[in-house]
N, C-alpha and C. Protein backbone atom coordinates (compact mmCIF):
# COMPACT_ATOMS: atom_id res chain seq x y z
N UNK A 1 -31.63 118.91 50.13
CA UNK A 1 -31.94 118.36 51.44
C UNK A 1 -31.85 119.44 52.51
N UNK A 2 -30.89 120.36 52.14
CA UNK A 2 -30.68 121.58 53.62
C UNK A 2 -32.02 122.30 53.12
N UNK A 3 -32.45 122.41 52.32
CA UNK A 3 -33.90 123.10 51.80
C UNK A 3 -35.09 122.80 52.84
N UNK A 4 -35.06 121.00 53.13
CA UNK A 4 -36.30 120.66 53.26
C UNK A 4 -35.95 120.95 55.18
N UNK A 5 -34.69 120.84 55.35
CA UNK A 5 -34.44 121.23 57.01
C UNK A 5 -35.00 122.53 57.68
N UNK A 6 -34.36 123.59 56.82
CA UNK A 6 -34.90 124.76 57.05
C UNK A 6 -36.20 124.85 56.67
N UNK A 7 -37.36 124.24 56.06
CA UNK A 7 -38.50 124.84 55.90
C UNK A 7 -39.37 124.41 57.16
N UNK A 8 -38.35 122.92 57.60
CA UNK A 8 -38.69 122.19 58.65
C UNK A 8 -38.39 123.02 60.13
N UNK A 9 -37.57 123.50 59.89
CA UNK A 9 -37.41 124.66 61.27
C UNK A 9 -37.98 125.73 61.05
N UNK A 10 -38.82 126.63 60.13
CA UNK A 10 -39.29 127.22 60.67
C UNK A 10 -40.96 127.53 60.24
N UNK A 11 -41.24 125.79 60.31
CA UNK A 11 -42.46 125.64 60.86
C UNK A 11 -42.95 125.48 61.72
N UNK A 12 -42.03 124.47 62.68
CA UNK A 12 -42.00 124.34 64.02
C UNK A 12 -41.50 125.73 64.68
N UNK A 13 -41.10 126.61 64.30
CA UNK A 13 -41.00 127.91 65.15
C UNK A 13 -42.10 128.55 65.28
N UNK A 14 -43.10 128.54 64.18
CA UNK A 14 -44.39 129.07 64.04
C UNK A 14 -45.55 128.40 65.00
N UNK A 15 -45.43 127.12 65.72
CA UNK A 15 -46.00 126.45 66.47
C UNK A 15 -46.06 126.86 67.66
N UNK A 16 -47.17 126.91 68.28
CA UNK A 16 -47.50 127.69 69.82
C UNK A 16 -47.07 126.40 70.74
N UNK A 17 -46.46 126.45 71.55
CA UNK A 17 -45.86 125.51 73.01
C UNK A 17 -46.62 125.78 74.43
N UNK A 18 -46.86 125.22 74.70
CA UNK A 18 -47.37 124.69 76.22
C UNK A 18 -46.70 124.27 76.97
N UNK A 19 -46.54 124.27 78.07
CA UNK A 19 -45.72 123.86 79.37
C UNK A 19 -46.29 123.67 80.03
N UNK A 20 -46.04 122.44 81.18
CA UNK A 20 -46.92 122.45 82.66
C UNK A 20 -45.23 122.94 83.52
N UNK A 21 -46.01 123.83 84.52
CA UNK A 21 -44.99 124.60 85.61
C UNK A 21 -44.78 123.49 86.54
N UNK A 22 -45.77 122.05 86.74
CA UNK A 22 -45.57 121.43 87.49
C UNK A 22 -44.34 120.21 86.92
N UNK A 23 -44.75 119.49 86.11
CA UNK A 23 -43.87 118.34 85.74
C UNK A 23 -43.08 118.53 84.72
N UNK A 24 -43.14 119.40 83.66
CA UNK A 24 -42.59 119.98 82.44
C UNK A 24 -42.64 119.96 81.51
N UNK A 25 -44.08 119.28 81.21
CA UNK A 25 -44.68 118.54 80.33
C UNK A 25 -44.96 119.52 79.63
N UNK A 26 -44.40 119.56 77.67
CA UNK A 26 -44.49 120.43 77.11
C UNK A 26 -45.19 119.84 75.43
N UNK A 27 -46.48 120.71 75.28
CA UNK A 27 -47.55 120.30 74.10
C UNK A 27 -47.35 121.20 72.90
N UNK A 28 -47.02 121.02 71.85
CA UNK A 28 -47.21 122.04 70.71
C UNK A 28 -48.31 121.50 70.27
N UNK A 29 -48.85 122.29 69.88
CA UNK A 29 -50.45 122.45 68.79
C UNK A 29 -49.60 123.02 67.75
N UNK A 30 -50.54 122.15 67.04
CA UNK A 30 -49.83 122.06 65.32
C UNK A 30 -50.88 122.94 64.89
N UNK A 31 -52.00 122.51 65.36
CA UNK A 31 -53.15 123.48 64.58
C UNK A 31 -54.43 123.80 65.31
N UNK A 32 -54.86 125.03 65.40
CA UNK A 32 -56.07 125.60 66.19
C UNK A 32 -56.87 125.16 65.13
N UNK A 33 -58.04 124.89 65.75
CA UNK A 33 -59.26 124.69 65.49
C UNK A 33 -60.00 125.77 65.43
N UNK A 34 -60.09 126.70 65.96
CA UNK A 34 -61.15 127.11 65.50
C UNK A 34 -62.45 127.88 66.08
N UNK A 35 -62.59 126.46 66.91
CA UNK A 35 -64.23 126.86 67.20
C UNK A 35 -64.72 127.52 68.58
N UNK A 36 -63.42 127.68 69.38
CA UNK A 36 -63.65 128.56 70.63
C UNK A 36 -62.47 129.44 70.94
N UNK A 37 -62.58 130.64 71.03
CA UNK A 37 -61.63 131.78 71.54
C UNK A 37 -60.35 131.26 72.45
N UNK A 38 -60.89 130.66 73.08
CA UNK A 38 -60.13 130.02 74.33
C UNK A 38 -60.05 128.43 74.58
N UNK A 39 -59.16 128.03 74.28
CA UNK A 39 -58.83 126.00 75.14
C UNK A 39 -58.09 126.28 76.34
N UNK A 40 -58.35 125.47 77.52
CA UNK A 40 -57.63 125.06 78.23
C UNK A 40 -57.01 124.17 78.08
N UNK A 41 -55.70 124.09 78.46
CA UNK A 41 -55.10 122.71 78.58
C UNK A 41 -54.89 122.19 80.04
N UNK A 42 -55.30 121.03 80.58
CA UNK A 42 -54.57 121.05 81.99
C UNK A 42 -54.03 119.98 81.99
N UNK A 43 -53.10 120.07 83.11
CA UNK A 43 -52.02 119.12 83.58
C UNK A 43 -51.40 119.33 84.94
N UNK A 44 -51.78 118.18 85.65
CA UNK A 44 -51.04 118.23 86.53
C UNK A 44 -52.53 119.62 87.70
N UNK A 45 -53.24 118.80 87.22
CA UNK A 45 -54.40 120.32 87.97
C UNK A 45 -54.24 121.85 87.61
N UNK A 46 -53.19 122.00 86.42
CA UNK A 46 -53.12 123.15 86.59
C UNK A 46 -52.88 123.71 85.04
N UNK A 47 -53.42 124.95 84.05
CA UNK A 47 -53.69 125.16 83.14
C UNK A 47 -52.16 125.13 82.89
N UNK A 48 -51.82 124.82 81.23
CA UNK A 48 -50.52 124.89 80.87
C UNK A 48 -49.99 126.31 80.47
N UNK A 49 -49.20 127.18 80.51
CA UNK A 49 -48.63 128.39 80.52
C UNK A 49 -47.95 128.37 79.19
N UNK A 50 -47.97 129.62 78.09
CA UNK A 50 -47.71 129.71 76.89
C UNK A 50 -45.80 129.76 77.38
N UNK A 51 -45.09 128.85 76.32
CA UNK A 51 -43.62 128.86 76.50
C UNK A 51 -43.38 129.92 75.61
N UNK A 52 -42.39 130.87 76.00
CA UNK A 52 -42.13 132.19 75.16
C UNK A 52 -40.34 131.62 74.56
């Protein structure tokens, strides 16, 4: 069971995060698509900022 935790943490570490600077609203994408260089995300009028 501690097996399946840790494989579980660090998949979700591998996951890119989003933030809005305005409300704090925070998106992981599980998975890119693909088909354009660039997504926006917006929220709150305003593109979401990569969480480091």
């Amino acid at each position: 069971m501690t097996e399946n935790k840790n494989k579980k943490k660090n998949v979700q570490k591998n996951k890119k995060k989003l933030y809005c600077e305005v409300c704090g609203l925070v998106v992981t994408v599980d998975e890119e698509c693909g088909c354009v260089d660039t997504c926006d995300l917006i929220c709150c009028g305003k593109q979401l900022k990569e969480k480091k």
